[in-house]
Structures are given as C-alpha cells and as structure tokens.
N, C-alpha and C. Protein backbone atom coordinates (compact mmCIF):
# COMPACT_ATOMS: atom_id res chain seq x y z
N UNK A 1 -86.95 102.25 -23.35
CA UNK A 1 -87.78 101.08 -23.48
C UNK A 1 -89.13 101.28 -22.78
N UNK A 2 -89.05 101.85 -21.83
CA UNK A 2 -90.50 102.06 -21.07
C UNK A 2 -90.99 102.87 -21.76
N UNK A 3 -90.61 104.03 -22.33
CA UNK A 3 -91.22 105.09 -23.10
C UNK A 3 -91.93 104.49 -23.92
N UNK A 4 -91.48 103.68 -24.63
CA UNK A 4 -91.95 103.04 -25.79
C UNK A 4 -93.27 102.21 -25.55
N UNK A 5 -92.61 100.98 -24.93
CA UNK A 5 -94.30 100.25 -24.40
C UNK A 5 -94.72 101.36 -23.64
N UNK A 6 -94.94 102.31 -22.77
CA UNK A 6 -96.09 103.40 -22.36
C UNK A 6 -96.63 103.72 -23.68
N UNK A 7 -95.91 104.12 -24.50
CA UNK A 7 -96.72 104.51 -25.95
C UNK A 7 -97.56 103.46 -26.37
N UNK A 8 -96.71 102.47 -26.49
CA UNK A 8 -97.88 101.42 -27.31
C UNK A 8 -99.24 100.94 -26.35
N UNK A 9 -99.11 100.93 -24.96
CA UNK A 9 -100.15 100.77 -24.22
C UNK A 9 -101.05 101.96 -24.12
N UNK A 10 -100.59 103.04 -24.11
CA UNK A 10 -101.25 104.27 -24.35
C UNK A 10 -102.24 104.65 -25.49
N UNK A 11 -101.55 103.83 -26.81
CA UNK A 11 -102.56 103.75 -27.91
C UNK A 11 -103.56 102.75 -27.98
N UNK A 12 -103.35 101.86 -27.50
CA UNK A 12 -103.84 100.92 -26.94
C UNK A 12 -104.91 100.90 -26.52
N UNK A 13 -105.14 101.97 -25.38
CA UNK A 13 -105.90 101.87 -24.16
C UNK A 13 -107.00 102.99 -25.04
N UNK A 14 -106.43 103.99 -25.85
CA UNK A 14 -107.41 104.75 -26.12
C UNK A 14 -108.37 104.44 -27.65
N UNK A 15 -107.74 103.53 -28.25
CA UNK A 15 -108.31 102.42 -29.31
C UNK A 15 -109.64 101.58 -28.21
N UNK A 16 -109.19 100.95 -27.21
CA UNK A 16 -109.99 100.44 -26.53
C UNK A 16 -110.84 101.36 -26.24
N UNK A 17 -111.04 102.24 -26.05
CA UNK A 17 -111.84 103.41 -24.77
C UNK A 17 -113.10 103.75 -26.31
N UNK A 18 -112.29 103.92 -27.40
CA UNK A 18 -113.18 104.49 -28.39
C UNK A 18 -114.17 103.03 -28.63
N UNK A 19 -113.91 102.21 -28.61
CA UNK A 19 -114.49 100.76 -28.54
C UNK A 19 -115.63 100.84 -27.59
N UNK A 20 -115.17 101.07 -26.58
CA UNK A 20 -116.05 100.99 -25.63
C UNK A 20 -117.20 101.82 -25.43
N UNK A 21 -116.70 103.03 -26.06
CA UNK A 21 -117.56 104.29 -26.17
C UNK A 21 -118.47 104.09 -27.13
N UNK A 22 -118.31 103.24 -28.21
CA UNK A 22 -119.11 102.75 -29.57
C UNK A 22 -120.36 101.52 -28.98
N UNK A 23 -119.87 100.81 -27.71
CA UNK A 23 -120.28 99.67 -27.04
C UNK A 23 -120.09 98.65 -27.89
N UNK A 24 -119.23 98.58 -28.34
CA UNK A 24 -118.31 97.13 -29.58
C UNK A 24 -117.57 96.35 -28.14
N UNK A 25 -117.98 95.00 -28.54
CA UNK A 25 -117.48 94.16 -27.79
C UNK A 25 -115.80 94.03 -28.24
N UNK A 26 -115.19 94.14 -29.11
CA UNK A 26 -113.88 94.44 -29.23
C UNK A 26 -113.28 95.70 -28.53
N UNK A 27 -113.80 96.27 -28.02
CA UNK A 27 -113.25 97.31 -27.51
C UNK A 27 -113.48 96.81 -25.81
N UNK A 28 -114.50 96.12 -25.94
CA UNK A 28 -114.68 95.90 -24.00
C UNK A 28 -113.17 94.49 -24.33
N UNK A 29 -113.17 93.75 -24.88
CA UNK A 29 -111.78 92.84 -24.84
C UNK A 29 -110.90 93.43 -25.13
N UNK A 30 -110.19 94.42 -25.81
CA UNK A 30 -109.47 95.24 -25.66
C UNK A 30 -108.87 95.66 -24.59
N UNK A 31 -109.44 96.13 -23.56
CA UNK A 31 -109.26 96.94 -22.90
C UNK A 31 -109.53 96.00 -21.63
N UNK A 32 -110.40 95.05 -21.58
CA UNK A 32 -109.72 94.09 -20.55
C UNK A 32 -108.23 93.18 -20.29
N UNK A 33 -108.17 93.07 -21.71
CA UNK A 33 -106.86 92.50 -22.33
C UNK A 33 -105.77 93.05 -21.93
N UNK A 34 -105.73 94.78 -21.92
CA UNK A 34 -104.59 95.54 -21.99
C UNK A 34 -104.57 95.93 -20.21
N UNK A 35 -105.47 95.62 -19.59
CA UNK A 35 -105.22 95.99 -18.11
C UNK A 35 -105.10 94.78 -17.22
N UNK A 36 -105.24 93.53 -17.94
CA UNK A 36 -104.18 92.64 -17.54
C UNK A 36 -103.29 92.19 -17.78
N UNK A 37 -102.63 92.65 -18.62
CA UNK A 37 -101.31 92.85 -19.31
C UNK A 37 -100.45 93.63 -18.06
N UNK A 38 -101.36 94.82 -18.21
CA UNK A 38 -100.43 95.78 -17.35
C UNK A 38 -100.57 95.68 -16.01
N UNK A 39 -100.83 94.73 -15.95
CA UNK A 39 -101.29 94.43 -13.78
C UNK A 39 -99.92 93.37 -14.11
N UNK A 40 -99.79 92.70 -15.20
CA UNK A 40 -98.82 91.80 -14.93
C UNK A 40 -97.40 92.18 -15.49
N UNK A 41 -97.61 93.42 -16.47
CA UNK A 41 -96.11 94.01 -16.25
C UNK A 41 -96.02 95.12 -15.40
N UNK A 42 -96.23 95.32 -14.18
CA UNK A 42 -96.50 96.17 -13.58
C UNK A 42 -95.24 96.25 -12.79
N UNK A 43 -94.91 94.94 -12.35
CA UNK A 43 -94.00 94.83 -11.27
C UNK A 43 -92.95 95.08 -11.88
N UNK A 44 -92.51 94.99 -13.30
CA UNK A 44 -91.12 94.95 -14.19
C UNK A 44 -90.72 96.95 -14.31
N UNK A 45 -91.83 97.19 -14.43
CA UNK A 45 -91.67 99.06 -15.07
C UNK A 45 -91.71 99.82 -13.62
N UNK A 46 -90.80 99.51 -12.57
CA UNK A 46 -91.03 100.26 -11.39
C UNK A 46 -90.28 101.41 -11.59
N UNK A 47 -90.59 102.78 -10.90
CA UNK A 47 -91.50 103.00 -9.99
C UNK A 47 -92.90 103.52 -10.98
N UNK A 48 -92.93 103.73 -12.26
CA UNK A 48 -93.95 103.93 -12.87
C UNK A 48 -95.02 103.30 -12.89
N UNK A 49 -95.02 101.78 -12.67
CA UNK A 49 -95.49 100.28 -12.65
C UNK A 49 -96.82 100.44 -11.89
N UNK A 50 -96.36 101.08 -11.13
CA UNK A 50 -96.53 101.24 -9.21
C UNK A 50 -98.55 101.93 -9.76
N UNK A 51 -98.01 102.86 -10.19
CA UNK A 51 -99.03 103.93 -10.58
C UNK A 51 -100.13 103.32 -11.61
N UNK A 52 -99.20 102.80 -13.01
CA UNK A 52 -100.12 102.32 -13.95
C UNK A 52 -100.60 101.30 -13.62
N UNK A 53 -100.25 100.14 -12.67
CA UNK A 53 -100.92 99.14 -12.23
C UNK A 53 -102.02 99.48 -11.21
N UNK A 54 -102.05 100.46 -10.65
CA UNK A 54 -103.38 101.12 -9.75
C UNK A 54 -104.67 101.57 -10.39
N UNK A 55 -103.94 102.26 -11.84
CA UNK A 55 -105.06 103.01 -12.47
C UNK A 55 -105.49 102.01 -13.63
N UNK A 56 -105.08 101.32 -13.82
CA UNK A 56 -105.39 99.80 -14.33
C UNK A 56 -106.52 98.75 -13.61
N UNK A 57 -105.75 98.53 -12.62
CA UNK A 57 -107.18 98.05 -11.60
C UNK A 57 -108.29 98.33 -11.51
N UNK A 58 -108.16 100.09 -11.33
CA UNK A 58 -109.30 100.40 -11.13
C UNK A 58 -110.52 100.36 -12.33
N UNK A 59 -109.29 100.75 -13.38
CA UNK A 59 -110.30 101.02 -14.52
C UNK A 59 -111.09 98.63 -14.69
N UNK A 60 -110.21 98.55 -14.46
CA UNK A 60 -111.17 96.92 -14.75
C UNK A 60 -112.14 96.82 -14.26
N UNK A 61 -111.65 97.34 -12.74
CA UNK A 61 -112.78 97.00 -11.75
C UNK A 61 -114.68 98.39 -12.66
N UNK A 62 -114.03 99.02 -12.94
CA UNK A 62 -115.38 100.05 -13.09
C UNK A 62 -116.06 99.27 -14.82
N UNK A 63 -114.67 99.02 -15.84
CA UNK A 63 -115.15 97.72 -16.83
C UNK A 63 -116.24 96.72 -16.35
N UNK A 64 -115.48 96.02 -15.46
CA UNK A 64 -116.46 94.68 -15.04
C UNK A 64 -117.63 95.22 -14.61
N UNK A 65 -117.60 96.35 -13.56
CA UNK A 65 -119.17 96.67 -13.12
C UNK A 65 -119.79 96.87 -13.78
N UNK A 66 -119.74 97.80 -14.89
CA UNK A 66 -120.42 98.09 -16.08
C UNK A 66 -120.95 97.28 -17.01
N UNK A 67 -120.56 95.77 -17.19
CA UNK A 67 -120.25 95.11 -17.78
C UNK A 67 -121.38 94.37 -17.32
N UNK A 68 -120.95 93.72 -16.23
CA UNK A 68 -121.64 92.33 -15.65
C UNK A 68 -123.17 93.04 -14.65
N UNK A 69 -122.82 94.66 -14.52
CA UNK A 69 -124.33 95.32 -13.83
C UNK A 69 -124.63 94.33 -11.96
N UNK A 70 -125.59 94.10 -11.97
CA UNK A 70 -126.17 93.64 -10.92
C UNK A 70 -126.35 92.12 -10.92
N UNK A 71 -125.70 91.34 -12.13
CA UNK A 71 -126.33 90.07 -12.24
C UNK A 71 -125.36 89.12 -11.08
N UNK A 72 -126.19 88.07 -10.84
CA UNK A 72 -125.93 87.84 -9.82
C UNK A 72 -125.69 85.86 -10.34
N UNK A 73 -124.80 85.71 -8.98
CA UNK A 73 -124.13 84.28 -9.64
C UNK A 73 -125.35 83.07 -9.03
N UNK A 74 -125.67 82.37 -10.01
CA UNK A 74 -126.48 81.36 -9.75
C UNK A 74 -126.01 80.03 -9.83
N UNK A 75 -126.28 79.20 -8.56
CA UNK A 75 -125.57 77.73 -8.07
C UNK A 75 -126.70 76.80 -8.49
C-alpha cells in the first residue's frame, strides 16, 4: 500500500515540477496541493513519512519563496 501511494505521489510531484518548470500556474497548485497532502499523511506512512514529510516542507517552503519573492504584507 505505501508502495503504491509513493508511486502515485511520485507521479504526481513530477507532473507538478514539469508545471512549474513551464511557469503554469497549475503546476505551482499542483505541487502545493501534493506537499500538503503529504505533510498530512506523513504521520500515517512511518518511518518513511518521517523523511517525505521533511523533503516536502522544504520543497513548499523554497515554492512559496519563489512564489511570493520579497513582497511584503501590507496592514
């Protein structure tokens, strides 16, 4: 069963990546989509979980920077 969803998130992620690489906004939701997915099945697929929920994070976190740049929040 894990094999399986790893596969389907795996295709997933690289459907997204080609998205992103195109700069198609379906590919930046994509791929935000699929790394909060996996932050929230993270805790269920242990000890693998452990790992893909790290490299998940990170990749959002370098998404969002890229994404949102330097802009800054206005009150």
């Amino acid at each position: 069963m894990i094999l399986i969803m790893g596969a389907i998130f795996g295709v997933m992620r690289i459907i997204g990546a080609m998205g992103l690489l195109k700069n198609r906004m379906w590919g930046l939701a994509l791929s935000v989509i699929n790394c909060v997915i996996t932050m929230i099945l993270m805790m269920f697929m242990l000890p693998f979980g452990l790992q893909d929920g790290l490299l998940a994070c990170s990749a959002l976190v370098l998404i969002l920077t890229q994404y949102f740049g330097n802009r800054k929040i206005i009150a």
